[in-house]
Protein backbone atom coordinates (compact mmCIF):
# COMPACT_ATOMS: atom_id res chain seq x y z
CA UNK A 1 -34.55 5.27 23.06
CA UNK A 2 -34.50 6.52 19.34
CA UNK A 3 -37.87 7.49 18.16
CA UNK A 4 -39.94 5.18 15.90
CA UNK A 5 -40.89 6.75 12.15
CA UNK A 6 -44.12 7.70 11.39
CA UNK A 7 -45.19 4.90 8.93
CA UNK A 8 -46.67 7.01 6.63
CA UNK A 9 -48.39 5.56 2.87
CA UNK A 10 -49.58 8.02 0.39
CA UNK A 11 -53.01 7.99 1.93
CA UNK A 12 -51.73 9.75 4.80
CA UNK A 13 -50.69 13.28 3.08
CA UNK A 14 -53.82 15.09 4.41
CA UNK A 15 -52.33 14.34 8.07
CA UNK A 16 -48.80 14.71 7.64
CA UNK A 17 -49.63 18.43 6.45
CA UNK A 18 -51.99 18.84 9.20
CA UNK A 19 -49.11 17.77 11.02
CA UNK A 20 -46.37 19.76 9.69
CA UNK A 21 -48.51 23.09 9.37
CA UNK A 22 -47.65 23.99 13.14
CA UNK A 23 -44.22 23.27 12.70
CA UNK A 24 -44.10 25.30 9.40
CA UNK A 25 -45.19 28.34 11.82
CA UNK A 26 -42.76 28.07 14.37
CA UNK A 27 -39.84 27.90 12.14
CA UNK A 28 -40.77 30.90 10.27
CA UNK A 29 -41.34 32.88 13.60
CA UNK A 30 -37.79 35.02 14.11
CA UNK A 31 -35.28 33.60 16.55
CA UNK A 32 -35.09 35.49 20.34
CA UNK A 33 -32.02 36.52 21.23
CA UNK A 34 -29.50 35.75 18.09
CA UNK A 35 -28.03 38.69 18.59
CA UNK A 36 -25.15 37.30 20.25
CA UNK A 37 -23.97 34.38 18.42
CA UNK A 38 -21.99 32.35 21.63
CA UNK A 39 -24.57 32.98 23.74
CA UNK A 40 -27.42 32.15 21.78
CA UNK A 41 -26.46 28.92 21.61
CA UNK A 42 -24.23 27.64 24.73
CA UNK A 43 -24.15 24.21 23.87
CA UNK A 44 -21.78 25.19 21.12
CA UNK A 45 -18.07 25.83 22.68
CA UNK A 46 -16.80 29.19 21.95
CA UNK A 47 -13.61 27.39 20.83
CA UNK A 48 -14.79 25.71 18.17
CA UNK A 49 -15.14 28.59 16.60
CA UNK A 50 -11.99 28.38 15.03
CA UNK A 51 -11.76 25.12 13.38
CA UNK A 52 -15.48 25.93 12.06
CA UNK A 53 -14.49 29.39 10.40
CA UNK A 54 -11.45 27.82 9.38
CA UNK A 55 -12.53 24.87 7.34
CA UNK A 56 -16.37 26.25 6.41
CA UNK A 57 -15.88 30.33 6.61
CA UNK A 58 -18.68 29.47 8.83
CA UNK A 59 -19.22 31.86 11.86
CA UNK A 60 -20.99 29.43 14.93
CA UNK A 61 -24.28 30.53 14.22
CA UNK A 62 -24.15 29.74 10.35
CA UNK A 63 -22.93 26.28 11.65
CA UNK A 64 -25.04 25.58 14.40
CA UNK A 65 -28.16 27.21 11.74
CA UNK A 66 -27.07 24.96 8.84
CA UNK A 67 -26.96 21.56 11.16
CA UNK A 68 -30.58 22.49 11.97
CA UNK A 69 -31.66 22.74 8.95
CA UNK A 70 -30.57 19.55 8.01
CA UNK A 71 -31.99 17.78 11.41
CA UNK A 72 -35.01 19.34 9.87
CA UNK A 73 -34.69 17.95 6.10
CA UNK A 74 -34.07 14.42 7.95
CA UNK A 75 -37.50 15.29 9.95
CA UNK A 76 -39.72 16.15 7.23
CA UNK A 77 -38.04 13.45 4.76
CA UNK A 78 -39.05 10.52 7.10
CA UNK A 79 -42.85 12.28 8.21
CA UNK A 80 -43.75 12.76 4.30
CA UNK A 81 -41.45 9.23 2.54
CA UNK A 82 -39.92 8.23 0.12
CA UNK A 83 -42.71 7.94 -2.01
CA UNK A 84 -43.09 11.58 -2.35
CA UNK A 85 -39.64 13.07 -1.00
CA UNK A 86 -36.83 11.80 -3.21
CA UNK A 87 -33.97 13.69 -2.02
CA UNK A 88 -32.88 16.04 0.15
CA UNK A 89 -29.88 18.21 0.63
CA UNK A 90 -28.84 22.05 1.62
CA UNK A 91 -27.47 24.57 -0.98
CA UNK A 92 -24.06 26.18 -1.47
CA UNK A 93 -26.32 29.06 0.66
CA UNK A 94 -27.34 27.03 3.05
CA UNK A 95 -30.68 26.69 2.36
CA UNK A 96 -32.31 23.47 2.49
CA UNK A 97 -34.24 22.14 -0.89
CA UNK A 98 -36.80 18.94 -1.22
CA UNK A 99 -37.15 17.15 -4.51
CA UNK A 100 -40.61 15.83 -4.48
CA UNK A 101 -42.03 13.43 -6.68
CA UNK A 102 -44.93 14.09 -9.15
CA UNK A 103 -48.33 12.92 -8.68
CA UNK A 104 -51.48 13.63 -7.45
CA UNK A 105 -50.06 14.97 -4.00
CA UNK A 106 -47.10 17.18 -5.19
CA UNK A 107 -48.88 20.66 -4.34
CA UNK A 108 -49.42 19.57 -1.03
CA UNK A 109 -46.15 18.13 -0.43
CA UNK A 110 -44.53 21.22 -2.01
CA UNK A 111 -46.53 23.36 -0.28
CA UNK A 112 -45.77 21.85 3.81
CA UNK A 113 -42.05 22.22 2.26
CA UNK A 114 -42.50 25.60 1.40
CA UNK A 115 -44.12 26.30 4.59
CA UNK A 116 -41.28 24.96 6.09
CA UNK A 117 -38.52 27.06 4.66
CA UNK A 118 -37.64 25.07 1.89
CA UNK A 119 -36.83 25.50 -1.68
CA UNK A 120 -38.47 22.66 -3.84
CA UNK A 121 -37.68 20.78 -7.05
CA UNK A 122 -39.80 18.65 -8.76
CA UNK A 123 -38.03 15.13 -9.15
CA UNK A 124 -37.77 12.49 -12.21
CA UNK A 125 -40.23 9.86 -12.34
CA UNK A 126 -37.99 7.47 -11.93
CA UNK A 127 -35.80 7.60 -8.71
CA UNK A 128 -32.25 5.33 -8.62
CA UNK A 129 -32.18 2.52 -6.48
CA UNK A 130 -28.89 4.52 -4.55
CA UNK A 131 -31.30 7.05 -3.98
CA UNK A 132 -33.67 4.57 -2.65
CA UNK A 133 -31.40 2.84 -0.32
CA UNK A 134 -30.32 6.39 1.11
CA UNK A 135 -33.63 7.44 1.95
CA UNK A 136 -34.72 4.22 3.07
CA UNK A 137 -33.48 3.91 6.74
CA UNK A 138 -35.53 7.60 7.36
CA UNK A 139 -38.93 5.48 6.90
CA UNK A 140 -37.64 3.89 10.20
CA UNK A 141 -35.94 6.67 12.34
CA UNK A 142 -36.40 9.78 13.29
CA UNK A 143 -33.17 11.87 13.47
CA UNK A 144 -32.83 12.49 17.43
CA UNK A 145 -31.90 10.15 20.22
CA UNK A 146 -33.96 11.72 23.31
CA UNK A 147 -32.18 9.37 26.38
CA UNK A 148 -30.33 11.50 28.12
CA UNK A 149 -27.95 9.13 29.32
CA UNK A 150 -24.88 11.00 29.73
CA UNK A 151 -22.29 10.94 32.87
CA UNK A 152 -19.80 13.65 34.44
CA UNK A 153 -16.77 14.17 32.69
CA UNK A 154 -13.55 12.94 34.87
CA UNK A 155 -10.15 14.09 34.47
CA UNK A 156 -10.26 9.76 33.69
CA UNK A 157 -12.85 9.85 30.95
CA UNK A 158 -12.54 8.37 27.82
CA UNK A 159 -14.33 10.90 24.92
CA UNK A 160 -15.24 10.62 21.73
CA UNK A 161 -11.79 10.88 19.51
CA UNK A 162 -9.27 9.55 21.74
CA UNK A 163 -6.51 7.34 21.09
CA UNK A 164 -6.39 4.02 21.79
CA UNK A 165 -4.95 -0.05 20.57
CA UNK A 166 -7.06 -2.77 19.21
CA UNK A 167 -4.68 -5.52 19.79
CA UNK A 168 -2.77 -6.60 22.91
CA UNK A 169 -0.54 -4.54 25.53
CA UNK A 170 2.78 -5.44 23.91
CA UNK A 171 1.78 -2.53 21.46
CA UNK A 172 1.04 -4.92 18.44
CA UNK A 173 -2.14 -3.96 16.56
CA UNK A 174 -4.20 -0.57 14.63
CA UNK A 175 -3.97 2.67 16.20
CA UNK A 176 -7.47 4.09 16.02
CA UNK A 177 -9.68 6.53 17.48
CA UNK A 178 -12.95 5.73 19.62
CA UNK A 179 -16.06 6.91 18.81
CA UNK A 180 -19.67 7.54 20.44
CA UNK A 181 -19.77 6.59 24.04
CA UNK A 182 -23.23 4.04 24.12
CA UNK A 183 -25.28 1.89 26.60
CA UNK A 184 -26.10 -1.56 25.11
CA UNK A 185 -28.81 -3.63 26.74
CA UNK A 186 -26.99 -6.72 27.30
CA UNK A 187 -23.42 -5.34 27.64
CA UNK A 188 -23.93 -1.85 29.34
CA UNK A 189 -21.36 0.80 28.79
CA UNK A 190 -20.08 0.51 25.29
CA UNK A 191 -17.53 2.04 22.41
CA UNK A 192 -18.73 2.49 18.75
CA UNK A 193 -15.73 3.00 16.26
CA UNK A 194 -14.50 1.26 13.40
CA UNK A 195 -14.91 -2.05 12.04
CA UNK A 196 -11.54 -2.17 10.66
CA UNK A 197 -9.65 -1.40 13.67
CA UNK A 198 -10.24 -4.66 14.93
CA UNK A 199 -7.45 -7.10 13.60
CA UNK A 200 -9.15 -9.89 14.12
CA UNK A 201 -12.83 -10.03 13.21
CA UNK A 202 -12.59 -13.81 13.81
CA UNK A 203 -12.27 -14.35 16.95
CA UNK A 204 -14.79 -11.25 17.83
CA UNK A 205 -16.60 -12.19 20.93
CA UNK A 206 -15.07 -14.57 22.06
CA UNK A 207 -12.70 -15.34 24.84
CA UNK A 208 -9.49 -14.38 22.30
CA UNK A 209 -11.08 -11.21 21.35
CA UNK A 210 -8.88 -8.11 20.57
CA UNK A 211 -8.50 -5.82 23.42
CA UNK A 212 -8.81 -2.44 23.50
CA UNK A 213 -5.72 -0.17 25.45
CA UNK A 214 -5.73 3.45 25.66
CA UNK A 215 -2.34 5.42 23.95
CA UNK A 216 -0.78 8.07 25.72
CA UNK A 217 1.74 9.04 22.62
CA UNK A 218 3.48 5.92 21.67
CA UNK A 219 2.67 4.72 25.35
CA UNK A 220 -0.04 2.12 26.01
CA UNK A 221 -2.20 2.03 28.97
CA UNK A 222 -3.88 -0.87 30.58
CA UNK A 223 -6.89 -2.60 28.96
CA UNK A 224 -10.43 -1.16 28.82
CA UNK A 225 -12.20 -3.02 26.66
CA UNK A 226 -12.76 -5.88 24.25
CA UNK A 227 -14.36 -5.91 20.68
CA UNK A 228 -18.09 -8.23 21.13
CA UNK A 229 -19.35 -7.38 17.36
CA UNK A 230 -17.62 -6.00 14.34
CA UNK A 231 -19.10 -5.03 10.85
CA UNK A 232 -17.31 -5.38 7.61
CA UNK A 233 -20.40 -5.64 5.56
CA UNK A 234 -22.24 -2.72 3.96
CA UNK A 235 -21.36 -0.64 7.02
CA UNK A 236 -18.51 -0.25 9.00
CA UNK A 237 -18.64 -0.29 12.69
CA UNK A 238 -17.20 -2.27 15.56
CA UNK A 239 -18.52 -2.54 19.33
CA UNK A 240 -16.35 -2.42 22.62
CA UNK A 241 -17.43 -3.84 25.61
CA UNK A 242 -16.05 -1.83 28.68
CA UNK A 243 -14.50 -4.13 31.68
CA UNK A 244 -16.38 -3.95 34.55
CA UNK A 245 -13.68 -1.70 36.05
CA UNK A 246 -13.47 0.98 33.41
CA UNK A 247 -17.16 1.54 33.05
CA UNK A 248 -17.06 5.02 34.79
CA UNK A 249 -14.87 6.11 32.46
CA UNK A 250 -17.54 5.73 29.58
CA UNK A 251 -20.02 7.79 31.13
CA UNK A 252 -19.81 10.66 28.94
CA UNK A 253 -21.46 11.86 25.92
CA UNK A 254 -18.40 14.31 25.05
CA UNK A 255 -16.58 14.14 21.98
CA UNK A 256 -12.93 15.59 22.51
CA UNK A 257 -11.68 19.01 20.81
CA UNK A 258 -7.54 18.92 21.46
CA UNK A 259 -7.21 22.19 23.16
CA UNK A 260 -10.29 23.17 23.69
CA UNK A 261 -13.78 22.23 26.48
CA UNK A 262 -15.46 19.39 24.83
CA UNK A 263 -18.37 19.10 22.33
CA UNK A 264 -21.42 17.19 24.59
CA UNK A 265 -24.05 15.35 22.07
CA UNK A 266 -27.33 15.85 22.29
CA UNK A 267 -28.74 13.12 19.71
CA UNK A 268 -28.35 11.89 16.11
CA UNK A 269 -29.01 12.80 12.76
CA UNK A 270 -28.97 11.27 9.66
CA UNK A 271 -26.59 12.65 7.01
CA UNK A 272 -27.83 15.55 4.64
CA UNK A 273 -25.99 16.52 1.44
CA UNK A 274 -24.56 19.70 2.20
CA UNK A 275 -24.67 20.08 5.71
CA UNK A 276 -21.80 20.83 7.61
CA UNK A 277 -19.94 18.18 10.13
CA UNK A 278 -16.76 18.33 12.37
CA UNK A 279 -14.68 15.02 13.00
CA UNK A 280 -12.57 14.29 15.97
CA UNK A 281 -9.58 12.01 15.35
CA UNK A 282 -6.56 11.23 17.85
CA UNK A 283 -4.14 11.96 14.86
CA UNK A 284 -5.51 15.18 13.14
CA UNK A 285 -7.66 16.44 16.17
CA UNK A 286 -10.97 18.86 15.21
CA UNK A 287 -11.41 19.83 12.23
CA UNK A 288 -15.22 20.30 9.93
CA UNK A 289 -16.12 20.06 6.03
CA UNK A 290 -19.72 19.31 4.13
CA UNK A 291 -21.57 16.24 3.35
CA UNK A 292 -20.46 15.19 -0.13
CA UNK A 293 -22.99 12.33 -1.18
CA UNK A 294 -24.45 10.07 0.91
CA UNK A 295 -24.91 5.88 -0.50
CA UNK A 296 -21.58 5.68 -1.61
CA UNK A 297 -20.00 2.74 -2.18
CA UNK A 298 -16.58 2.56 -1.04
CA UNK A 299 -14.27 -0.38 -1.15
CA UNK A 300 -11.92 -1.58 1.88
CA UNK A 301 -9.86 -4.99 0.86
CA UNK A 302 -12.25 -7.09 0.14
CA UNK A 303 -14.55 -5.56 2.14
CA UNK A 304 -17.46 -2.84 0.08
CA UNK A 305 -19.21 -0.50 1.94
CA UNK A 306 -22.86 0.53 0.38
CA UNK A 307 -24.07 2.58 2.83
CA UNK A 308 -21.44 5.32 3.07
CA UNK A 309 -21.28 8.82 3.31
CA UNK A 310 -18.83 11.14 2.07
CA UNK A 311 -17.34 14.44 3.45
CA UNK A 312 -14.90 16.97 2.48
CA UNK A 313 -12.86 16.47 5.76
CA UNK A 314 -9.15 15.71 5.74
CA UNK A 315 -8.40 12.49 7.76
CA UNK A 316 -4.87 10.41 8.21
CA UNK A 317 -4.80 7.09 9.61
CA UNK A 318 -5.46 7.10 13.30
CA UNK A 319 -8.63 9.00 12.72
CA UNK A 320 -10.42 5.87 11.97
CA UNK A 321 -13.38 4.88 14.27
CA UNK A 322 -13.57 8.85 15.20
CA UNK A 323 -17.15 10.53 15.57
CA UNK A 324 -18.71 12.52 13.19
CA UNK A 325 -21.40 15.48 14.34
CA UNK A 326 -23.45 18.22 12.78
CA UNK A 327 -23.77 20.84 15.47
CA UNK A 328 -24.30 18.57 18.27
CA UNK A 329 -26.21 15.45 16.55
CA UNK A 330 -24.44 12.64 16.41
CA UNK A 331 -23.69 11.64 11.97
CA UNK A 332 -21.73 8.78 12.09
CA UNK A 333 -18.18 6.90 12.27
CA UNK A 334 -14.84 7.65 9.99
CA UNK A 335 -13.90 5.06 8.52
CA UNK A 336 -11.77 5.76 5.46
CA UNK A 337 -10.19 8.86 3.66
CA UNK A 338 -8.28 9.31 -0.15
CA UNK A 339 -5.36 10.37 1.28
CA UNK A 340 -4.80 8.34 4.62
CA UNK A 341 -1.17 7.61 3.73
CA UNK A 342 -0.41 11.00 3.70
CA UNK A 343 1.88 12.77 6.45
CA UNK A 344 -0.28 15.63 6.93
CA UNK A 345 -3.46 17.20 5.75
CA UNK A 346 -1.37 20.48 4.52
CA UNK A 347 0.46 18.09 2.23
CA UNK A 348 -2.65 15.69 1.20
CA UNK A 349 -4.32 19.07 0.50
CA UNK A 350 -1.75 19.66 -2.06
CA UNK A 351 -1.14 16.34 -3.63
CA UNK A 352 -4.83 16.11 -3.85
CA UNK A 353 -5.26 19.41 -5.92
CA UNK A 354 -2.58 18.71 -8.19
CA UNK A 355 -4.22 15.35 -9.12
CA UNK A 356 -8.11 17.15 -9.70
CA UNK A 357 -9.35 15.69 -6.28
CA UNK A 358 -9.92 16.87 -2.75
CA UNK A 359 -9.48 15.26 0.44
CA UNK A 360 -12.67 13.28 0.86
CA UNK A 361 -13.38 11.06 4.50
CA UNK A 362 -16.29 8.42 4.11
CA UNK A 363 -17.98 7.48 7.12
CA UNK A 364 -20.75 5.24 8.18
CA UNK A 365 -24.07 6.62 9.31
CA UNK A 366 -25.12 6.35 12.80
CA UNK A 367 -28.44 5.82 12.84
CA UNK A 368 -27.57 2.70 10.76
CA UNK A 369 -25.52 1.44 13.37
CA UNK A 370 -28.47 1.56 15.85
CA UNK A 371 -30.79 0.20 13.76
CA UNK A 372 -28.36 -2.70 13.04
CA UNK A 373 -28.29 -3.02 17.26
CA UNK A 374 -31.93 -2.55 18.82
CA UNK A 375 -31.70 -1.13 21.96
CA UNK A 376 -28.18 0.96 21.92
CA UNK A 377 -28.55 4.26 22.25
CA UNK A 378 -25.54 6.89 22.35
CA UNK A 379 -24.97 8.86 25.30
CA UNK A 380 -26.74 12.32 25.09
CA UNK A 381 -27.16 15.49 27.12
């Protein structure tokens, strides 16, 4: 079960430093053993590597540091509040940086952040309601997801980034990818991916509602699953139920890397301007960028997304309903990009330049899917 936030009014600085001060000295004690990078940090696949040097010029510590510190910005944003931490985000360096608001408790604020590692800025008075509505859900939650409810990978399981149909056996329907293998109170074993990969949001739940079938290429496997809730409104999200026959093959907490030994998660996160994330998506595979912006609003149809977030990641259609992680937290679920219709991200690279823009993939936070669902919790190790 995800934590519960602490609650915290601005009567409560005095503790929340109190609170913070031990934490302060334990990240400013040196790391043991750094020295070798891989083997510092095991969790991390050595083959990874790649994709993170290649689209961050990030070595695996730098990326596994920089997801940290954001886990921690997310930490001591939803201890302190929003009353007194307006923003948060990491710097072209990496380093992390508070803006705190002024009033009577700024030193101390400014001080636990500077205690912490971080730089600080002092904030305008007034803060924008986007702001607000970013920073609201970390009053709530806590970044991590401490169940460890994860299952052995088979050569059958189903990861995080795999292909699969939303729409019957006959091969008619959205190509998509799945997301974060969950446990649902009511349902059990579950899929989170996209909202808009279901086709047919009407009859969701219900005896008529869209399968789900695996893809093997342009093959399609036998049903797994069937969509019980979807999301078009200020987030983006769908649920699969897993048939009764299938369930062992949602057991893990993996998210696939084409290629390469799998990424296991070990909780969630919420997203941090300038930290660094990886996608997996069945049609462009593994591949990593920053946190843009987060509170974006993003228009699908008719559809407008409010609660977005937006990274510099390059993703074609088929990636939708893919998971999104910082090291190995959990962010959230792609679910559109700027240059989807393009054939590949070499050539959306290009097109994108010569029109002043960048690939950009906008995603919807995690944590607010869980919030949205009490009691499902991702799969973690």
């Amino acid at each position: 079960m995800r934590r519960r936030g602490l609650g915290l009014s601005m009567v409560a600085v005095s503790s929340v430093m109190a609170m913070l001060a031990p934490a302060a000295a334990a990240a400013a004690a040196p790391a043991v053993g750094t020295d070798s990078v891989l083997g510092a940090h095991p969790v991390l696949p050595p083959e990874l590597a790649d994709a993170v040097a290649r689209d961050l010029g990030l070595d695996p510590q730098q990326f596994l540091d920089r997801a940290d510190a954001a886990r921690r910005l997310a930490e001591f944003a939803a201890a302190v509040g929003p009353e007194m931490v307006t923003g948060t985000w990491l710097g072209d360096d990496g380093r992390p940086v508070v803006a705190i608001a002024d009033g009577p408790n700024y030193g101390e604020v400014a001080d636990a952040a500077s205690a912490n590692g971080f730089a600080t800025v002092a904030s305008a008075a007034e803060i924008p309601e986007a702001v607000r509505s970013a920073v609201q859900p970390l009053l709530e939650l806590l970044p991590f997801d401490p169940s460890f409810t994860a299952g052995p990978i088979r050569a059958s399981s189903y990861l995080g980034g795999d292909s699969f149909l939303a729409g019957t056996p006959a091969g008619l329907g959205l190509r998509c990818s799945l997301g974060f293998n969950a446990v649902d109170p009511t349902h059990g074993p579950v899929n989170i991916t996209a909202g808009h990969c279901n086709p047919s949001t009407a009859n969701t739940g219900s005896a008529a509602s869209t399968g789900a079938y695996p893809m093997y290429g342009s093959l399609v496997g036998s049903k797994f699953g069937s969509f019980y809730r979807t999301s078009r409104s200020h987030n983006d999200y769908a649920l699969i139920d897993i048939d009764d026959a299938n369930v062992g093959e949602f057991e893990s907490n993996a998210v696939r890397v084409p290629g390469a030994g799998p990424l296991h998660v070990t909780g969630t996160v919420d997203p941090i301007v300038g930290a660094p994330v990886c996608k997996s998506g069945s049609r462009t595979g593994f591949s990593c960028g920053t946190i843009l912006s987060t509170g974006r609003s993003v228009a699908m149809g008719e559809a407008v997304l409010d609660r977005s977030f937006a990274t510099s990641i390059c993703a074609l259609r088929g990636d939708s309903g893919g998971p999104i992680v910082s090291g190995t937290l959990a962010v959230g679920i792609a679910n559109a990009s700027n240059v989807g219709d393009q054939p590949s991200c070499e050539v959306a690279t290009v097109v994108s330049m010569m029109q002043g823009q960048r690939p950009e993939l906008f995603a919807t936070p995690i944590n607010d899917v869980l919030a949205e669902n009490p009691g499902l919790t991702i799969r973690t190790s």
